[in-house]
C-alpha atoms as a PDB file:
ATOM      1  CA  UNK A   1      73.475 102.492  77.599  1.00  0.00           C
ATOM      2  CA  UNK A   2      76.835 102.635  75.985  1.00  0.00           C
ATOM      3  CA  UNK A   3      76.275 105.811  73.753  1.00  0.00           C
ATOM      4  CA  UNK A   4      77.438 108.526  76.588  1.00  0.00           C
ATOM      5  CA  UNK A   5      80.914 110.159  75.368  1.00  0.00           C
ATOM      6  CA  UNK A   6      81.201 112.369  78.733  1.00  0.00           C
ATOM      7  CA  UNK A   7      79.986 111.268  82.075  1.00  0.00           C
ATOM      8  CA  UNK A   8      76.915 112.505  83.648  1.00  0.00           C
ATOM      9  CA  UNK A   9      77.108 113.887  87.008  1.00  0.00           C
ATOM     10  CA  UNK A  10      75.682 112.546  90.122  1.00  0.00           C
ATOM     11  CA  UNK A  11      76.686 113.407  93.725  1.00  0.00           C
ATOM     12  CA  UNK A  12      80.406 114.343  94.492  1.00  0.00           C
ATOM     13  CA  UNK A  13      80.282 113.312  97.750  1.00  0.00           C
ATOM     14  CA  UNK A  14      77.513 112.745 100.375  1.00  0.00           C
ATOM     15  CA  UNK A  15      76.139 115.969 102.064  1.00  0.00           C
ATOM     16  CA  UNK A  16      78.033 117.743 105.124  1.00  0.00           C
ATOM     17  CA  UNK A  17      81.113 115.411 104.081  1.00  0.00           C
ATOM     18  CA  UNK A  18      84.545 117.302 103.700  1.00  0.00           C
ATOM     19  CA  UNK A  19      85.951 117.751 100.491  1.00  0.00           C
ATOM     20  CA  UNK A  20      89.244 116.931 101.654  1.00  0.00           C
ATOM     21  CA  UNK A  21      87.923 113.319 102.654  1.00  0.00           C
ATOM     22  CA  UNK A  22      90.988 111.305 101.200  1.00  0.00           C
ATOM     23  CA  UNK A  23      89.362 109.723  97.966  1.00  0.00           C
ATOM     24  CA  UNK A  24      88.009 113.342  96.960  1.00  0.00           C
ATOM     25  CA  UNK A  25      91.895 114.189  96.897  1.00  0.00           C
ATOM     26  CA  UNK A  26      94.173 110.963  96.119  1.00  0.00           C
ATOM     27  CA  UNK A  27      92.494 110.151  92.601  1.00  0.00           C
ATOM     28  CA  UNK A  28      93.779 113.152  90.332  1.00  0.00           C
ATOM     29  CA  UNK A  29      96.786 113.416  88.130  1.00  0.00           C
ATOM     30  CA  UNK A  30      99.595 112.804  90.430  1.00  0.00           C
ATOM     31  CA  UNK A  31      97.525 108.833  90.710  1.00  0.00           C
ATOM     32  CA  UNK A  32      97.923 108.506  86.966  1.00  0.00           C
ATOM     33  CA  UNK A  33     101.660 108.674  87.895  1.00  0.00           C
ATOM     34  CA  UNK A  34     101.560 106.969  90.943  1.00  0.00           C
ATOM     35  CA  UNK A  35     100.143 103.542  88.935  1.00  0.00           C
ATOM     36  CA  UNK A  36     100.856 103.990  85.370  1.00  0.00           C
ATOM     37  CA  UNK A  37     102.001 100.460  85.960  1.00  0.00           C
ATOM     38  CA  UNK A  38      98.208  98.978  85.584  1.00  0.00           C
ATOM     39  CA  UNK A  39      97.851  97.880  82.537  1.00  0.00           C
ATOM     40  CA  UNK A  40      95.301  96.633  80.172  1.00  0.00           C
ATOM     41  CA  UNK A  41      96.537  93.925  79.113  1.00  0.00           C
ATOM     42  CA  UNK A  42      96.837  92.984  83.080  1.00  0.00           C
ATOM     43  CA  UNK A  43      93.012  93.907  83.173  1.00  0.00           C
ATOM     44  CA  UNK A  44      91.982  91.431  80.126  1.00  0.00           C
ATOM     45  CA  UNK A  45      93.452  88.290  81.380  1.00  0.00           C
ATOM     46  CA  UNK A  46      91.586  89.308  84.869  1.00  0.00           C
ATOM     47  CA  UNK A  47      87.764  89.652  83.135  1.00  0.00           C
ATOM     48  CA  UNK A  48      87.987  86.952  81.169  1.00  0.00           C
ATOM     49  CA  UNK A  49      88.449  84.712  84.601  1.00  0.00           C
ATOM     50  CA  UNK A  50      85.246  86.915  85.180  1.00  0.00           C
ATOM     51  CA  UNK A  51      83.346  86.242  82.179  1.00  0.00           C
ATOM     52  CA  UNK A  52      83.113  82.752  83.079  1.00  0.00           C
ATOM     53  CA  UNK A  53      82.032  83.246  86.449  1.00  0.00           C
ATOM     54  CA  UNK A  54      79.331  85.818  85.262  1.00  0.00           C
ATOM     55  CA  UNK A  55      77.732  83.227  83.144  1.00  0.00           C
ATOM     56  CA  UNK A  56      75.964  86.105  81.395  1.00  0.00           C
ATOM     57  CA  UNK A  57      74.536  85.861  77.530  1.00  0.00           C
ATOM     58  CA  UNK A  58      76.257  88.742  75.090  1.00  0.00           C
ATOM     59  CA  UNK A  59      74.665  91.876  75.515  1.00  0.00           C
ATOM     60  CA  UNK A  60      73.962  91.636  79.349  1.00  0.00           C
ATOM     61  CA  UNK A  61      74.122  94.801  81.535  1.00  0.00           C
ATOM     62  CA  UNK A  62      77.152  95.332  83.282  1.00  0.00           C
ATOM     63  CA  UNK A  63      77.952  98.148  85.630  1.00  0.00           C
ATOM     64  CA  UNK A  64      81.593  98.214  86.730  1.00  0.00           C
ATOM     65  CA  UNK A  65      81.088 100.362  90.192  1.00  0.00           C
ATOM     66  CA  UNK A  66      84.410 102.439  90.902  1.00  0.00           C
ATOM     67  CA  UNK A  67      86.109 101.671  87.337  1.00  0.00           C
ATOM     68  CA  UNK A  68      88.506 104.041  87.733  1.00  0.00           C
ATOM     69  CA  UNK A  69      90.688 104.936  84.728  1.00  0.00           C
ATOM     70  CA  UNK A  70      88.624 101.852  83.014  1.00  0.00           C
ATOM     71  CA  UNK A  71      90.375  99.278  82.365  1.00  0.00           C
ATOM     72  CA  UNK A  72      88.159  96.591  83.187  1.00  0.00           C
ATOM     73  CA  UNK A  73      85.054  98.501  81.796  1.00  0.00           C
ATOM     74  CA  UNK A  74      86.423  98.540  78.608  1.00  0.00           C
ATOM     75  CA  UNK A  75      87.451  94.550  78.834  1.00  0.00           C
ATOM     76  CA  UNK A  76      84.163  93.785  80.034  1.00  0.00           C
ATOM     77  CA  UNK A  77      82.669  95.910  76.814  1.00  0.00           C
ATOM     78  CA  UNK A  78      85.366  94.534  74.440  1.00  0.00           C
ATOM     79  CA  UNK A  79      83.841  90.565  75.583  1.00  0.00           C
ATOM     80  CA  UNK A  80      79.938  91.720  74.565  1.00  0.00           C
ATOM     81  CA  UNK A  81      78.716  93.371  77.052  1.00  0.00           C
ATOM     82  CA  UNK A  82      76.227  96.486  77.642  1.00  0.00           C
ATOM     83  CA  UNK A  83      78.924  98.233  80.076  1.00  0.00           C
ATOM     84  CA  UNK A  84      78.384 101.318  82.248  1.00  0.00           C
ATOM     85  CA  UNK A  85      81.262 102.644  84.497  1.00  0.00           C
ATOM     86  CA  UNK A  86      80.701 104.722  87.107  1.00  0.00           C
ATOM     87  CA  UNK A  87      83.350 106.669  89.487  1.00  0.00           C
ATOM     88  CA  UNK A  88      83.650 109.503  91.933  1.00  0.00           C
ATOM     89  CA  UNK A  89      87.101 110.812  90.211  1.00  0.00           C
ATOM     90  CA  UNK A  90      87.125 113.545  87.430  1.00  0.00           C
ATOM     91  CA  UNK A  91      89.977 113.163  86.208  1.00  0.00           C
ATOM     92  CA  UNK A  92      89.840 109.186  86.152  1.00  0.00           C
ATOM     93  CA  UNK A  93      86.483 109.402  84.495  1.00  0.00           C
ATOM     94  CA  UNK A  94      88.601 111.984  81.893  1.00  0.00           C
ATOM     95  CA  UNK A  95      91.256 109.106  81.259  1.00  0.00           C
ATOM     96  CA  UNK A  96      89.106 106.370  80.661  1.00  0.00           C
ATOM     97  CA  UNK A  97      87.177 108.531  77.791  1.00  0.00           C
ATOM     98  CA  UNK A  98      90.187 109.394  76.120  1.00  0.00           C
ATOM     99  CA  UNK A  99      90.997 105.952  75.816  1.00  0.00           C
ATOM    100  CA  UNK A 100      88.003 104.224  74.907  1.00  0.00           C
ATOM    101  CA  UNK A 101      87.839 104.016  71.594  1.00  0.00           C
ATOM    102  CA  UNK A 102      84.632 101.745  71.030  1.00  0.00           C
ATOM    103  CA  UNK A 103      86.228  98.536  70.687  1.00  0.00           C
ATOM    104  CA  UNK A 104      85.911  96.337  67.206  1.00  0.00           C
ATOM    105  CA  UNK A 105      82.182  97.419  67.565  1.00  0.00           C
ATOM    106  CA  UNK A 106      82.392 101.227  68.190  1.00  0.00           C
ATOM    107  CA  UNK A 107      80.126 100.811  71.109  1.00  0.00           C
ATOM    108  CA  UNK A 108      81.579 103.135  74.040  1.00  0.00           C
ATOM    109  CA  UNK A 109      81.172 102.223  77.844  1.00  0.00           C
ATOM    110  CA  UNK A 110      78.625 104.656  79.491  1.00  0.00           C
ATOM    111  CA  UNK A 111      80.656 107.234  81.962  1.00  0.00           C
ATOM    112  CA  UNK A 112      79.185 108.309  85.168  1.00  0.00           C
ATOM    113  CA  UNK A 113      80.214 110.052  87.967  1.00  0.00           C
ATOM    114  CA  UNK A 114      78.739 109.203  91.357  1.00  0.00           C
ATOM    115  CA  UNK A 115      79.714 107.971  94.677  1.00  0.00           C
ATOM    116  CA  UNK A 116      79.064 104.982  95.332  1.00  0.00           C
ATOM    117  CA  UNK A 117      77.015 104.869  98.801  1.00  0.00           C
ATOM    118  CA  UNK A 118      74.089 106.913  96.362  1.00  0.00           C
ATOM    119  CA  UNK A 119      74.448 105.824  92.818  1.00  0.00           C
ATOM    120  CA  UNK A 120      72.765 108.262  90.590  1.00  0.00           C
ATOM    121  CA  UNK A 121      71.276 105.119  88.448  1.00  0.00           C
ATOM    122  CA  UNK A 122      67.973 102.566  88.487  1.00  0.00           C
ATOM    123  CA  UNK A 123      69.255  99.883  86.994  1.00  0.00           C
ATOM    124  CA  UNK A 124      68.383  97.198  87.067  1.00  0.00           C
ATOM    125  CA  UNK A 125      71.644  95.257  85.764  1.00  0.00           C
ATOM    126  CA  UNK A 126      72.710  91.854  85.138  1.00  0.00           C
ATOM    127  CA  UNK A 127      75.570  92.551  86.889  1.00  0.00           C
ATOM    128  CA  UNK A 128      77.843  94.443  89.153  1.00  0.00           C
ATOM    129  CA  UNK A 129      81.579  94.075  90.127  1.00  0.00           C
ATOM    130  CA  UNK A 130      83.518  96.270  92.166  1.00  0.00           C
ATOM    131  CA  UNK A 131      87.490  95.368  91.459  1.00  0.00           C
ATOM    132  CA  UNK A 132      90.878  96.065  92.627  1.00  0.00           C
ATOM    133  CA  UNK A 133      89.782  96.798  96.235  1.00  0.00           C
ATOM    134  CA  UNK A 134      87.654  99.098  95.332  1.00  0.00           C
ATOM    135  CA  UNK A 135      85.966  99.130  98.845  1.00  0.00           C
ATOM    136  CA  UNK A 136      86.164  99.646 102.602  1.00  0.00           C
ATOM    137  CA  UNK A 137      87.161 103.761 101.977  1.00  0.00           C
ATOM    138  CA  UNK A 138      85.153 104.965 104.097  1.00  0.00           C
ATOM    139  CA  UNK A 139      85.658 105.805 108.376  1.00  0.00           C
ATOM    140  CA  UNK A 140      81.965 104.577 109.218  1.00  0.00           C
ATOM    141  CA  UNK A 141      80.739 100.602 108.881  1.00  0.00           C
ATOM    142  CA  UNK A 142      77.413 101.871 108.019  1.00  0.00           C
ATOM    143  CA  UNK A 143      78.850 103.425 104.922  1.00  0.00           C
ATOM    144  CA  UNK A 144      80.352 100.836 103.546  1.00  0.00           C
ATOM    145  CA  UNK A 145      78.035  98.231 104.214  1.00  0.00           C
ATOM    146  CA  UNK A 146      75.799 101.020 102.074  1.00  0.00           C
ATOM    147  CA  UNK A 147      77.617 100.347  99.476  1.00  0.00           C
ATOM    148  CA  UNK A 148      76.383  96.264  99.226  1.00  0.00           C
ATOM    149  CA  UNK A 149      72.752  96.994  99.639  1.00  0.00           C
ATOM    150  CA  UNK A 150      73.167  99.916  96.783  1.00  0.00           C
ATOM    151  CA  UNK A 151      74.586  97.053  94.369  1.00  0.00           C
ATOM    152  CA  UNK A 152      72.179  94.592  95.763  1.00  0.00           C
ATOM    153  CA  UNK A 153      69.353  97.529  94.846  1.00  0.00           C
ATOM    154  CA  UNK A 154      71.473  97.686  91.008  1.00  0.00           C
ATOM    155  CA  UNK A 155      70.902  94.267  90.759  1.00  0.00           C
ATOM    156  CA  UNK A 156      67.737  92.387  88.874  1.00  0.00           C
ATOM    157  CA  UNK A 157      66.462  89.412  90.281  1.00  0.00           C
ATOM    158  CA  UNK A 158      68.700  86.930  90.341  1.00  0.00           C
ATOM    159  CA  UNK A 159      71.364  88.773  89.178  1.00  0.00           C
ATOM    160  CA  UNK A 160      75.300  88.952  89.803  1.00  0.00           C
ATOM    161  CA  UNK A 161      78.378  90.112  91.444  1.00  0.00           C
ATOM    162  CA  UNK A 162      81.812  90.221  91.689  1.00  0.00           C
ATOM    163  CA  UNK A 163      83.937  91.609  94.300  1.00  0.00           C
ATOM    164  CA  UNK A 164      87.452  92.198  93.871  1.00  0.00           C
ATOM    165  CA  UNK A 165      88.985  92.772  97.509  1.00  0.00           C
ATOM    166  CA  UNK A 166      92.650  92.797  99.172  1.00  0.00           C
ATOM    167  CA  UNK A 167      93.002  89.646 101.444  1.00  0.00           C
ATOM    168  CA  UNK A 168      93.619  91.268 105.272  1.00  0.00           C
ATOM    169  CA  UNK A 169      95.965  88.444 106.427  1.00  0.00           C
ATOM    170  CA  UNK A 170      98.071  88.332 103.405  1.00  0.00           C
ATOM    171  CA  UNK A 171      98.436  92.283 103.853  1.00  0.00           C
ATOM    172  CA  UNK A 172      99.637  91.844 107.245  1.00  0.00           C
ATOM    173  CA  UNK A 173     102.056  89.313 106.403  1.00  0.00           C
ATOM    174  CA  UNK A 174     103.439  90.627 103.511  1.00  0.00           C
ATOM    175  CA  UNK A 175     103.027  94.530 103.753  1.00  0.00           C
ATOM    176  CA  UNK A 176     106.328  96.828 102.628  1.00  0.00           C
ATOM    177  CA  UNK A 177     106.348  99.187 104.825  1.00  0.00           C
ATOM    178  CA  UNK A 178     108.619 101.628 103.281  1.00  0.00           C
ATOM    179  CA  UNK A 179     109.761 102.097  99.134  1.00  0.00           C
ATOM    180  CA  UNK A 180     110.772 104.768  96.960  1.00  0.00           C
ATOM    181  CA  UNK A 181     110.970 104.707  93.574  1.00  0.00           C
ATOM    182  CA  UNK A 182     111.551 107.335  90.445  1.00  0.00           C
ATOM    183  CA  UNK A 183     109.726 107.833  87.615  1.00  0.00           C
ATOM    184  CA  UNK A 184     111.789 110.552  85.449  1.00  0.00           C
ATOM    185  CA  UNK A 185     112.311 113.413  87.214  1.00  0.00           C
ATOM    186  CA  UNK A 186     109.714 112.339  90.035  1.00  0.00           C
ATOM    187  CA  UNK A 187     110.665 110.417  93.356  1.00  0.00           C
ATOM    188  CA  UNK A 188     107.732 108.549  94.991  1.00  0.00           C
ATOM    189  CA  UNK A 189     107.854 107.676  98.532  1.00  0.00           C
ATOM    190  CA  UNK A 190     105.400 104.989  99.892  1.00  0.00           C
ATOM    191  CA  UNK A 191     104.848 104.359 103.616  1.00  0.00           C
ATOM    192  CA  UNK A 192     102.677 101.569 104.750  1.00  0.00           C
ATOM    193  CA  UNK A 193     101.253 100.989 108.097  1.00  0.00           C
ATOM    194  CA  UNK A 194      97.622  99.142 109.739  1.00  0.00           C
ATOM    195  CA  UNK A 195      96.559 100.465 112.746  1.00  0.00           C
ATOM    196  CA  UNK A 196      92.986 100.316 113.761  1.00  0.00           C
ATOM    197  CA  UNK A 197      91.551  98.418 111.188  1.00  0.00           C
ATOM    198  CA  UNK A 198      92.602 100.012 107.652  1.00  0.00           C
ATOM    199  CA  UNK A 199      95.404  99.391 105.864  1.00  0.00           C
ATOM    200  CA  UNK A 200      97.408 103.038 104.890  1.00  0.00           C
ATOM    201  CA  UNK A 201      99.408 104.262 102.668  1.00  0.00           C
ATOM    202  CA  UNK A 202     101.191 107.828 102.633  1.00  0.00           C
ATOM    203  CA  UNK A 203     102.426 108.652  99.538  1.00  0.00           C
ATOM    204  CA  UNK A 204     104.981 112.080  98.861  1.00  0.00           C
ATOM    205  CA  UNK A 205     106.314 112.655  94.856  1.00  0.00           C
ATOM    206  CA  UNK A 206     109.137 115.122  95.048  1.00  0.00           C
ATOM    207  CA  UNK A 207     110.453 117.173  92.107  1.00  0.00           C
ATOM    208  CA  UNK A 208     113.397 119.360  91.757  1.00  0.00           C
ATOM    209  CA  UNK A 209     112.491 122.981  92.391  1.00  0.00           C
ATOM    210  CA  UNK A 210     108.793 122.074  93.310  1.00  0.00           C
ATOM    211  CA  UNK A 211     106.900 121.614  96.846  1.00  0.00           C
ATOM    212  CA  UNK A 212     106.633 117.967  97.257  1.00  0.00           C
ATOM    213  CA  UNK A 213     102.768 116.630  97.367  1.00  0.00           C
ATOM    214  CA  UNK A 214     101.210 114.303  99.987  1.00  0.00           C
ATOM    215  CA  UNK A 215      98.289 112.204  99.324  1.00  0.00           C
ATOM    216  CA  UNK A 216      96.541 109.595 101.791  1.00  0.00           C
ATOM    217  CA  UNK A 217      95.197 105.855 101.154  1.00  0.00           C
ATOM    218  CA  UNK A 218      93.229 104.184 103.518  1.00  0.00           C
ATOM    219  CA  UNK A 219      91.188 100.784 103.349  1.00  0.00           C
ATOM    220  CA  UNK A 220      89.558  98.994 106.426  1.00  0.00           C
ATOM    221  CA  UNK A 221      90.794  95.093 106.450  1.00  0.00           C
ATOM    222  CA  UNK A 222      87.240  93.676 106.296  1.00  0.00           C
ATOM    223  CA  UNK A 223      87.865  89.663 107.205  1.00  0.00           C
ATOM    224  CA  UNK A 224      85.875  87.173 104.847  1.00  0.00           C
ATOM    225  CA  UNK A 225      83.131  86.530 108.324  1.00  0.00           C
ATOM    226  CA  UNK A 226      82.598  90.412 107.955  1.00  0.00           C
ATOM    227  CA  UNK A 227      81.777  90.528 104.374  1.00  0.00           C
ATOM    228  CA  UNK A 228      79.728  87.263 104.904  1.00  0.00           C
ATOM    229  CA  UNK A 229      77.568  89.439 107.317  1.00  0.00           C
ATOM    230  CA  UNK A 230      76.924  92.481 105.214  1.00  0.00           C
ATOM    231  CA  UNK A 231      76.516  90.489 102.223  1.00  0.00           C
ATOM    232  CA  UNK A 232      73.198  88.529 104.155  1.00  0.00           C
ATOM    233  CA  UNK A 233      72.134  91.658 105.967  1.00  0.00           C
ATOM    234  CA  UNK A 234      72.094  93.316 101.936  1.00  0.00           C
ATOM    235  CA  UNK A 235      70.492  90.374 100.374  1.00  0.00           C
ATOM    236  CA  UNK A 236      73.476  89.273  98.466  1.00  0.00           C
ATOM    237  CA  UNK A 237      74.056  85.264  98.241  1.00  0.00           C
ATOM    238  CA  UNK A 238      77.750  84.569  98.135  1.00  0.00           C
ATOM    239  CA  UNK A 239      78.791  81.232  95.560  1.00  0.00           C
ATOM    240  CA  UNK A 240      82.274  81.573  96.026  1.00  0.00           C
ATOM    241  CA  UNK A 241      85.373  82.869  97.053  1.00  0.00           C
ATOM    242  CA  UNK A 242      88.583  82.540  95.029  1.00  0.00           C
ATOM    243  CA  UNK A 243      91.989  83.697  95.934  1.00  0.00           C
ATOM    244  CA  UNK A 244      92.909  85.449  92.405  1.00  0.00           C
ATOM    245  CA  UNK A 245      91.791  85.707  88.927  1.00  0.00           C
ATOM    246  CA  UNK A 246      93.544  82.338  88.561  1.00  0.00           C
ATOM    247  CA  UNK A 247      90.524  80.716  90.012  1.00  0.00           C
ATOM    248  CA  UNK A 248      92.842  79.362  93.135  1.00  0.00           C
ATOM    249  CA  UNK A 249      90.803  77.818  96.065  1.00  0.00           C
ATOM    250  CA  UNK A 250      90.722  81.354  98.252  1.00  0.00           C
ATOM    251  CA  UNK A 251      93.415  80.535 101.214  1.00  0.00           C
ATOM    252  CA  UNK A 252      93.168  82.832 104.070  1.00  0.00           C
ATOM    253  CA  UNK A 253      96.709  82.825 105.043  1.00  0.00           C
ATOM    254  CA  UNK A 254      98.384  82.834 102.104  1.00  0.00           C
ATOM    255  CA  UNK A 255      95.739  84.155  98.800  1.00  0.00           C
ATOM    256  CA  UNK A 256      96.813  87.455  97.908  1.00  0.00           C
ATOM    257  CA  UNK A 257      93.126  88.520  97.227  1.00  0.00           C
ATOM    258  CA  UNK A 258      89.644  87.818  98.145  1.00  0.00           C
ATOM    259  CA  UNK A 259      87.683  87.578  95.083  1.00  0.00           C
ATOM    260  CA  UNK A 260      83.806  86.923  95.985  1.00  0.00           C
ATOM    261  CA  UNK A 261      81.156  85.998  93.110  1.00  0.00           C
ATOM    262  CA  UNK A 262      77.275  85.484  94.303  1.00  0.00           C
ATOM    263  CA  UNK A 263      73.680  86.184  92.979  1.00  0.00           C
ATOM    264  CA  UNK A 264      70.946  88.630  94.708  1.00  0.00           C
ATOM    265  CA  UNK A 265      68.937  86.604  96.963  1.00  0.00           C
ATOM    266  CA  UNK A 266      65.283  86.212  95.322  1.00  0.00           C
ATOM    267  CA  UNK A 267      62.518  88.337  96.781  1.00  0.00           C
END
């Protein structure tokens, strides 16, 4: 692991399954724009909170499922680890090569492209976190419950998780539902709505002299008693729930996040 300069490709997308499913569209170039805000500094101060909750000697095996453009991939590499990153996106896979540099060590993060309901590894790993709400794209439970027993398949014996998720109540509370905002010569227009179980977002970038563009975000608001039930039926233990990367005691009225940590139940 570690050595792979451009990602190997595993499955796109699962068979018979549109290509215009939202995620196969909303993570290209125009996202780079949309949150060129995330930065990594942002994403160092929020793995080393994990680093401590991983417990995990220097050199462990870490895959960070759905890295996008790889910001906590290369944090996680840049604190000792033995880091793979895998993600359905191209072009996100595309950024987070040109940036990685190797770190102090020259050691590059392993790229892979996969989707996460089938990921085209064996494992097994030490660990696996899935951050930044990373989860919950799809329109069928059975799919995303997929998703925990392919990180609880990942996983060694004993070995751990993290999962990064939006906290539904908070969202309810506290959702915009309507901004716009310019970056140059680019307007982008957010709309915000829940209705039947996900949380959306519409977003249009307009240009002078240039068709605007329209892409769709969707997550379903999985409560904690919902993840509590996947995680058994997957074989994942869960330690603890915190309500950022602060460590707060997780609050389910007013924790912006839902940050999980557990072990794979022994066999």
């Amino acid at each position: 692991m570690g050595e792979t300069h451009e990602p190997s490709y595993g499955p796109g997308h699962s068979p018979g399954e549109p290509e215009e499913a939202w995620y196969n569209r909303s993570f290209g170039k125009d996202y780079l724009l949309v949150y060129k805000h995330r930065d990594k500094a942002g994403a160092y101060e929020e793995v080393r909170a994990m680093v401590g909750w991983l417990s995990l000697p220097q050199g462990a095996k870490v895959l960070d499922l759905c890295c996008g453009m790889g910001r906590h991939a290369m944090a996680l590499r840049d604190f000792g680890y033995d880091v793979t990153g895998m993600d359905l996106s191209k072009t996100l896979l595309a950024e987070a090569i040109r940036h990685d540099d190797g770190g102090q060590e020259g050691r590059r993060v392993n790229w892979i492209r996969g989707d996460m309901r089938q990921v085209p590894l064996t494992g097994p790993f030490d660990a696996v976190v899935n951050l930044f709400t990373s989860f919950g794209y799809f329109d069928h439970h059975e799919e995303n419950a997929r998703v925990l027993m392919e990180i609880a398949r990942l996983l060694h014996a004993k070995g751990r998780w993290i999962i990064d998720f939006l906290n539904p109540a908070y969202v309810r509370e506290t959702l915009v539902p309507h901004s716009v905002r310019a970056d140059g010569i680019t307007q982008i227009e957010e709309i915000r709505t829940i209705a039947a179980g996900y949380v959306r977002k519409s977003i249009i970038l307009r240009e002078p002299g240039s068709k605007e563009r329209r892409y769709e975000e969707k997550v379903r608001l999985y409560e904690l008693d919902d993840f509590k039930r996947m995680l058994k039926e997957a074989g994942l233990v869960l330690d603890a729930v915190y309500g950022g990367p602060d460590q707060t005691a997780y609050d389910r009225l007013r924790s912006p996040r839902m940050i999980m940590i557990g072990h794979k139940q022994a066999e």
